[in-house]
PDB file of N, CA and C in Angstrom:
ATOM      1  N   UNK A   1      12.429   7.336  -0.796  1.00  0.00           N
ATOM      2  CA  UNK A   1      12.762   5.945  -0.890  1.00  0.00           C
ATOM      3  C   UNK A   1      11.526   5.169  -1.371  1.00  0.00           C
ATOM      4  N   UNK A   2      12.023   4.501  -2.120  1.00  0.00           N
ATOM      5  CA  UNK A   2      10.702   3.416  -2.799  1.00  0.00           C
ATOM      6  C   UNK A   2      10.473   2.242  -1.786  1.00  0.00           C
ATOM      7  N   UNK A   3       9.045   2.072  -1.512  1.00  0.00           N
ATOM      8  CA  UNK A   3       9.155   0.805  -0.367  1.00  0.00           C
ATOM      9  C   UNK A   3       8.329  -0.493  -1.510  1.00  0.00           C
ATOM     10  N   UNK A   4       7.442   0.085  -1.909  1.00  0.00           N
ATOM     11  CA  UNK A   4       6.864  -0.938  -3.050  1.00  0.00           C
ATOM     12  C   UNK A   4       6.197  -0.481  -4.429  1.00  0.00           C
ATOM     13  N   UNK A   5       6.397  -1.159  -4.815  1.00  0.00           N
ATOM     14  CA  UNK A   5       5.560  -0.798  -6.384  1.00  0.00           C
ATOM     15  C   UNK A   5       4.640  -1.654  -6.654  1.00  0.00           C
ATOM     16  N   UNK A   6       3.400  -1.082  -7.128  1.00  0.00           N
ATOM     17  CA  UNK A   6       2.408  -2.316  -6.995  1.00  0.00           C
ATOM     18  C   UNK A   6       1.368  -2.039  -8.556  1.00  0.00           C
ATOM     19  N   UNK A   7       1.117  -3.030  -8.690  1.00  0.00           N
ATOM     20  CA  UNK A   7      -0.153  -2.720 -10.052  1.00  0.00           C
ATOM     21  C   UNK A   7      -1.336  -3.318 -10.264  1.00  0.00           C
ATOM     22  N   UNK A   8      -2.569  -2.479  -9.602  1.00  0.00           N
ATOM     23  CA  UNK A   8      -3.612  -2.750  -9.257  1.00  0.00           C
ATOM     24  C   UNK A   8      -4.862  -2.612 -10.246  1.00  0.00           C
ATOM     25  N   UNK A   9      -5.487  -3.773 -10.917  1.00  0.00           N
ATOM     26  CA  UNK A   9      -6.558  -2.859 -11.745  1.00  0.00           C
ATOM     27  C   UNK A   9      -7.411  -2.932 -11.341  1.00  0.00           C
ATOM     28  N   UNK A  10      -8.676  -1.996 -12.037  1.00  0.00           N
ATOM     29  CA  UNK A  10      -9.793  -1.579 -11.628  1.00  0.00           C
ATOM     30  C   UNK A  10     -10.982  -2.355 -10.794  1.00  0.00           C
ATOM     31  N   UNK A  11     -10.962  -3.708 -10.609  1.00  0.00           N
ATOM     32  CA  UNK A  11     -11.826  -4.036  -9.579  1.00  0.00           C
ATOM     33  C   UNK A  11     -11.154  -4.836  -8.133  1.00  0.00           C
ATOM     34  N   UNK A  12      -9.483  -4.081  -8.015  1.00  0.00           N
ATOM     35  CA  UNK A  12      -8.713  -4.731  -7.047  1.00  0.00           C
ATOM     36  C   UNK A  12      -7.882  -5.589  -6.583  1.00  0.00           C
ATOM     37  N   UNK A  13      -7.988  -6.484  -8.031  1.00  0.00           N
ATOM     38  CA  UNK A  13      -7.075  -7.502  -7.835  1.00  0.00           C
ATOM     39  C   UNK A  13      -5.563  -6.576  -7.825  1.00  0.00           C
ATOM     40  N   UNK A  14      -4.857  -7.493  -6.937  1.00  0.00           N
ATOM     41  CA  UNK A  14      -3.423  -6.671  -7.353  1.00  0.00           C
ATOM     42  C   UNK A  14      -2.697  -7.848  -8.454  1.00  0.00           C
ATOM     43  N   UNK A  15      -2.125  -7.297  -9.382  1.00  0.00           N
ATOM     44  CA  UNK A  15      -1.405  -7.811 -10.739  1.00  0.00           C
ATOM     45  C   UNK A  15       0.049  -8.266 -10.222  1.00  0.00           C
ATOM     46  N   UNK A  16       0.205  -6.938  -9.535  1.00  0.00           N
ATOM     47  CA  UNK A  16       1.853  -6.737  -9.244  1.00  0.00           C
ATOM     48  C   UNK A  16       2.316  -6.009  -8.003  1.00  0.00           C
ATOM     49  N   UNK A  17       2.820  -7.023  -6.990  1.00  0.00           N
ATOM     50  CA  UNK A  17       2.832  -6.099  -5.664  1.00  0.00           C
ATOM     51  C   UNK A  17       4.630  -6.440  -5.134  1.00  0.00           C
ATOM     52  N   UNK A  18       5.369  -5.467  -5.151  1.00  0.00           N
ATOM     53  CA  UNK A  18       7.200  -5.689  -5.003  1.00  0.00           C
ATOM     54  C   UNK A  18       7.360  -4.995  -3.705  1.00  0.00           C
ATOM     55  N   UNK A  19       7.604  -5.271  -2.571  1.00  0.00           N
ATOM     56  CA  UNK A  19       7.646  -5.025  -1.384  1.00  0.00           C
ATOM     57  C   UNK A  19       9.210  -4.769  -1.014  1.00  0.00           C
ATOM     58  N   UNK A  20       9.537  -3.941  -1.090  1.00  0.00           N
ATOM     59  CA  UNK A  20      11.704  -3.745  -0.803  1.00  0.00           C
ATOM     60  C   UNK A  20      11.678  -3.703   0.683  1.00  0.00           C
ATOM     61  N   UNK A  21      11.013  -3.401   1.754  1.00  0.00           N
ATOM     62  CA  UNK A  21      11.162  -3.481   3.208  1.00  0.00           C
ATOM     63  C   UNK A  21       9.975  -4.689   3.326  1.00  0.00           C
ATOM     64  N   UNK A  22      10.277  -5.545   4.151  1.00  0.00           N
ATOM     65  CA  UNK A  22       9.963  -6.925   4.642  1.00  0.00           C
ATOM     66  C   UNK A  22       8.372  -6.441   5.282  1.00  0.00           C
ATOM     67  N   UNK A  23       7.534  -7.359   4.749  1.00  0.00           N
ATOM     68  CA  UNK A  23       6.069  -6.748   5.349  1.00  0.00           C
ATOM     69  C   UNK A  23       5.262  -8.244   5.303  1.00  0.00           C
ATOM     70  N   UNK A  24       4.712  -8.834   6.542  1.00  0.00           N
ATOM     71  CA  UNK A  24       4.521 -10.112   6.200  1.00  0.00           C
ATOM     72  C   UNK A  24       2.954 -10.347   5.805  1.00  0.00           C
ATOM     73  N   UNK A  25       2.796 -10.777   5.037  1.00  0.00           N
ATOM     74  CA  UNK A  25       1.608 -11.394   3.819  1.00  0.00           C
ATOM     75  C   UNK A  25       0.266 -10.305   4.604  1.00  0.00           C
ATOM     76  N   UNK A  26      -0.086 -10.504   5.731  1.00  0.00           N
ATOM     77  CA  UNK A  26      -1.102 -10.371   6.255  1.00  0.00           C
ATOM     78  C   UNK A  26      -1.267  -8.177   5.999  1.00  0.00           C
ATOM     79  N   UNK A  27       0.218  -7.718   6.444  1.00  0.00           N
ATOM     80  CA  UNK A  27       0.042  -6.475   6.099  1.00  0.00           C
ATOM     81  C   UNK A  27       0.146  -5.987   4.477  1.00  0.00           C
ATOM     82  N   UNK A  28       0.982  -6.802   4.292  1.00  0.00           N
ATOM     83  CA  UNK A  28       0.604  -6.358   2.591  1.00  0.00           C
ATOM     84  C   UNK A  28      -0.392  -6.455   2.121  1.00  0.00           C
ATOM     85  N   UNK A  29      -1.407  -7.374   2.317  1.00  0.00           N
ATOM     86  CA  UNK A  29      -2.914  -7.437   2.165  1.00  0.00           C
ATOM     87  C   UNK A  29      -3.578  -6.061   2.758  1.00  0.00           C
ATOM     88  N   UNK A  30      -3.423  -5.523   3.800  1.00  0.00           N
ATOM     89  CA  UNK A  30      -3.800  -4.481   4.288  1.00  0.00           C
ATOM     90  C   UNK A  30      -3.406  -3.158   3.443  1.00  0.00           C
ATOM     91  N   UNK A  31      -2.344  -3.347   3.204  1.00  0.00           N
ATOM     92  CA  UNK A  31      -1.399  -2.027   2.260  1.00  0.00           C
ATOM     93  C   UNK A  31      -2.180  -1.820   1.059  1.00  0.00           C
ATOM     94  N   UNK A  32      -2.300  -2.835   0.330  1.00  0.00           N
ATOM     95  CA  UNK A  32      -2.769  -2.944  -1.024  1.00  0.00           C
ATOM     96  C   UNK A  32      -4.708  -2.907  -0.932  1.00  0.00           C
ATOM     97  N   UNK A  33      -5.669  -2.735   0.162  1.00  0.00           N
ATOM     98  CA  UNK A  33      -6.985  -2.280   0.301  1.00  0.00           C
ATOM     99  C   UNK A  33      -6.264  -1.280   0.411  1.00  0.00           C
ATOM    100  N   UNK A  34      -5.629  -0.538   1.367  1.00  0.00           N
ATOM    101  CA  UNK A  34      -5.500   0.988   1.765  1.00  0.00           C
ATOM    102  C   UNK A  34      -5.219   1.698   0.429  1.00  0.00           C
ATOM    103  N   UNK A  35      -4.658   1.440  -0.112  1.00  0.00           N
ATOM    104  CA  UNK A  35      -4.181   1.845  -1.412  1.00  0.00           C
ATOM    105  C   UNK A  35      -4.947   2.341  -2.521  1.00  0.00           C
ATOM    106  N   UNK A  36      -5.606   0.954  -2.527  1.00  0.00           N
ATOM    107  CA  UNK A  36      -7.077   0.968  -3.416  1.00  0.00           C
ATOM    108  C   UNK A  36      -7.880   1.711  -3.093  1.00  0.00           C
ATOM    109  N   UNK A  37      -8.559   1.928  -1.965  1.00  0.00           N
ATOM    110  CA  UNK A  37      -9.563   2.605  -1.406  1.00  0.00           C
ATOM    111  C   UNK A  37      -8.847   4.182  -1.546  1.00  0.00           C
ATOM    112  N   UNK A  38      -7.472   4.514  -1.571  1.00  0.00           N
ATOM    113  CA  UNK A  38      -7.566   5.812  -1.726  1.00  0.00           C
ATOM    114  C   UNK A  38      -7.656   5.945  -3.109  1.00  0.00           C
ATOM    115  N   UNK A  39      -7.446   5.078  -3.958  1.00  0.00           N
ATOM    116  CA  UNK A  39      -6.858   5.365  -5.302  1.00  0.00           C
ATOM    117  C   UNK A  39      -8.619   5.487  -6.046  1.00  0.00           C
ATOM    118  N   UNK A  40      -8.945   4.897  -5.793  1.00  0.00           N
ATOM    119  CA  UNK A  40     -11.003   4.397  -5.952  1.00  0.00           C
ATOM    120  C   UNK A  40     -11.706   5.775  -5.677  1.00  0.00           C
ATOM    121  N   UNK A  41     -11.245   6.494  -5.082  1.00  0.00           N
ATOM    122  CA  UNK A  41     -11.935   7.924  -4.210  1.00  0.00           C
ATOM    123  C   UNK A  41     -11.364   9.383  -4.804  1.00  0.00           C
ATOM    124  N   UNK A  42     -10.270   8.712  -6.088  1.00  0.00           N
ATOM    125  CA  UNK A  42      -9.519  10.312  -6.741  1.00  0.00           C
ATOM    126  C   UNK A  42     -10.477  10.390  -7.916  1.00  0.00           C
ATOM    127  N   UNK A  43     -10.508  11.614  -8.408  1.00  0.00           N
ATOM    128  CA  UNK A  43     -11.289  12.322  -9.251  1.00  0.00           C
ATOM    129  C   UNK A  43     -10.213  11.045 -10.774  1.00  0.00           C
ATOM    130  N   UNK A  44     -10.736  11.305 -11.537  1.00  0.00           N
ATOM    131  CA  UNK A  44     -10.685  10.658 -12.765  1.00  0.00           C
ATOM    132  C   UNK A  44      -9.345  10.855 -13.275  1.00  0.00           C
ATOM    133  N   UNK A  45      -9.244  12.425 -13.310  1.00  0.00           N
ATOM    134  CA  UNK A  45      -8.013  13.377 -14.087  1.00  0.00           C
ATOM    135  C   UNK A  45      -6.928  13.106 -13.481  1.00  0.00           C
ATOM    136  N   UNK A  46      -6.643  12.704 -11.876  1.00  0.00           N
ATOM    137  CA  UNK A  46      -5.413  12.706 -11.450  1.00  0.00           C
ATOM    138  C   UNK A  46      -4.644  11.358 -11.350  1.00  0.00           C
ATOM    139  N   UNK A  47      -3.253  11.636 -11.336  1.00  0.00           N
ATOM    140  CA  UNK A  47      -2.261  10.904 -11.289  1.00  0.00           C
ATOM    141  C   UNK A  47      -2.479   9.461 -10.153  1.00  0.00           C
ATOM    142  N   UNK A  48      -2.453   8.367 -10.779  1.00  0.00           N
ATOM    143  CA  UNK A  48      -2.405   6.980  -9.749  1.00  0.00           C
ATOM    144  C   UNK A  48      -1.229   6.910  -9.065  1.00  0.00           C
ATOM    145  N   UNK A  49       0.060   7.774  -9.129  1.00  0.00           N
ATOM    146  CA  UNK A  49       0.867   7.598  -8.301  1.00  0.00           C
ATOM    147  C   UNK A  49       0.422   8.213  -6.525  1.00  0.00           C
ATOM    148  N   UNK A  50       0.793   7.502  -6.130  1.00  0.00           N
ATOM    149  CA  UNK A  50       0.280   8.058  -4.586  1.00  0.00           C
ATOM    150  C   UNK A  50       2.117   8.262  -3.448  1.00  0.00           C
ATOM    151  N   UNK A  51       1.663   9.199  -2.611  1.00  0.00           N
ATOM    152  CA  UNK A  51       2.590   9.327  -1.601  1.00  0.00           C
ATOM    153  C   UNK A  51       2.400   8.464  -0.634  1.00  0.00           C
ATOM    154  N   UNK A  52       3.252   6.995  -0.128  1.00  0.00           N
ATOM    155  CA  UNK A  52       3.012   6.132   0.629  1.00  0.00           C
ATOM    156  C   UNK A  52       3.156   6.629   2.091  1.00  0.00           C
ATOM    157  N   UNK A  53       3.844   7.376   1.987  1.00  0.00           N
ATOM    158  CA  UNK A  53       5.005   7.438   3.750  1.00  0.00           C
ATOM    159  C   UNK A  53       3.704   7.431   4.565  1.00  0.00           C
ATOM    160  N   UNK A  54       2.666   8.114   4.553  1.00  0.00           N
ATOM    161  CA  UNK A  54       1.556   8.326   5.430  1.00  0.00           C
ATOM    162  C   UNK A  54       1.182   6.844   5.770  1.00  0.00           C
ATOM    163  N   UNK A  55       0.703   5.998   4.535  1.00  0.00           N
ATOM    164  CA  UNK A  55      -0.204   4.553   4.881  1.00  0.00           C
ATOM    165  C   UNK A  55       1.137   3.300   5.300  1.00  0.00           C
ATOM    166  N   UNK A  56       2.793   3.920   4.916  1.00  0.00           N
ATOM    167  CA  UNK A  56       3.950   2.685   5.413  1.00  0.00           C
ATOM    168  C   UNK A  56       4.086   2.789   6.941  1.00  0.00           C
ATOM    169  N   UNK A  57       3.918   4.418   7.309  1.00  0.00           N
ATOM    170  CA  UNK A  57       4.585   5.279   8.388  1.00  0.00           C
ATOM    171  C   UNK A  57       3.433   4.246   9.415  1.00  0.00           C
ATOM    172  N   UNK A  58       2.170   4.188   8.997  1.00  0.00           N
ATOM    173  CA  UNK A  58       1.217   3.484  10.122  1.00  0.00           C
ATOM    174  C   UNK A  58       1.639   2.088  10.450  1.00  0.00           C
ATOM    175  N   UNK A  59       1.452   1.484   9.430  1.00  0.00           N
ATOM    176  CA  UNK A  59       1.757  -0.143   9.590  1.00  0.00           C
ATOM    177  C   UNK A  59       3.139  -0.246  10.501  1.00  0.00           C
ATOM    178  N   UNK A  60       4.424   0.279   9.985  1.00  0.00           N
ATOM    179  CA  UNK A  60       5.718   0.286  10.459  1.00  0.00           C
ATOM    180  C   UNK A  60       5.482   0.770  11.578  1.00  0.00           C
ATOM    181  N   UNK A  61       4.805   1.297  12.290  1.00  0.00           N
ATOM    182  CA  UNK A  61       4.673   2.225  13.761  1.00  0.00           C
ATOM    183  C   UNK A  61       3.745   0.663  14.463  1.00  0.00           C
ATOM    184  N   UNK A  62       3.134   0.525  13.926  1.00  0.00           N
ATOM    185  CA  UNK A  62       2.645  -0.882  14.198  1.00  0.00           C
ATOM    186  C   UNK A  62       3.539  -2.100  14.669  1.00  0.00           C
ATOM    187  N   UNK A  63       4.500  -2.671  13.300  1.00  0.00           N
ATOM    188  CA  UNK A  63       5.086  -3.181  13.616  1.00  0.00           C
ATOM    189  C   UNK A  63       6.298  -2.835  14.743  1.00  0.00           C
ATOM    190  N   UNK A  64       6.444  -1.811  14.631  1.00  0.00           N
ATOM    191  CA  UNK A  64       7.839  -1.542  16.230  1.00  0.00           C
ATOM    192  C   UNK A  64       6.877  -1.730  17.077  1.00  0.00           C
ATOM    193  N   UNK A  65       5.779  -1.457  17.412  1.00  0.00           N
ATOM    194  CA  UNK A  65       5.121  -0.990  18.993  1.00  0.00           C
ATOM    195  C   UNK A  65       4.455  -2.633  19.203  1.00  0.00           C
ATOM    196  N   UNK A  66       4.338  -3.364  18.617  1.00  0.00           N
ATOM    197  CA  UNK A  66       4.127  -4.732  19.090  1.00  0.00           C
ATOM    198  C   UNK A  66       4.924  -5.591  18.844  1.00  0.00           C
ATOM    199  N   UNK A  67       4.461  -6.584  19.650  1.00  0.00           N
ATOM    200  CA  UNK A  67       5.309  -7.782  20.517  1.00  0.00           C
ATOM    201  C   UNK A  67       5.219  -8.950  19.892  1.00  0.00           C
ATOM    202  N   UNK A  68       6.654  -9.253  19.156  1.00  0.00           N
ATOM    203  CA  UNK A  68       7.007 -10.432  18.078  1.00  0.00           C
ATOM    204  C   UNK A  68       7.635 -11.470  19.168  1.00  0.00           C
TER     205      UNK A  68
END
């Protein structure tokens, strides 16, 4: 499942960030460093697509376990 699509260039700004599950401003800011910082740390040759479930699976475990 696609949760966002985002398009980040090279010194971080995000261009383009589409969020399909509800994430409010403050974690999407968080999503989009996490992102970067892994994407900043791959060898040259490989693919910018990344597997999210690991960095959504945290935040979303976040959001259930605290108190709205």
């Amino acid at each position: 499942m696609i949760r966002a699509v985002m398009a980040i260039d090279t010194l971080g700004k995000h261009r383009l960030a589409k969020f399909y599950d509800f994430q409010p401003v403050e974690k999407q800011q968080e999503l989009i460093r996490s992102i970067y910082g892994v994407l900043c740390s791959r060898a040259e040759n490989v693919s910018n697509f990344i597997e999210g479930d690991s960095i959504f699976g945290l935040i979303l475990d976040e959001m259930k376990n605290s108190p709205t």
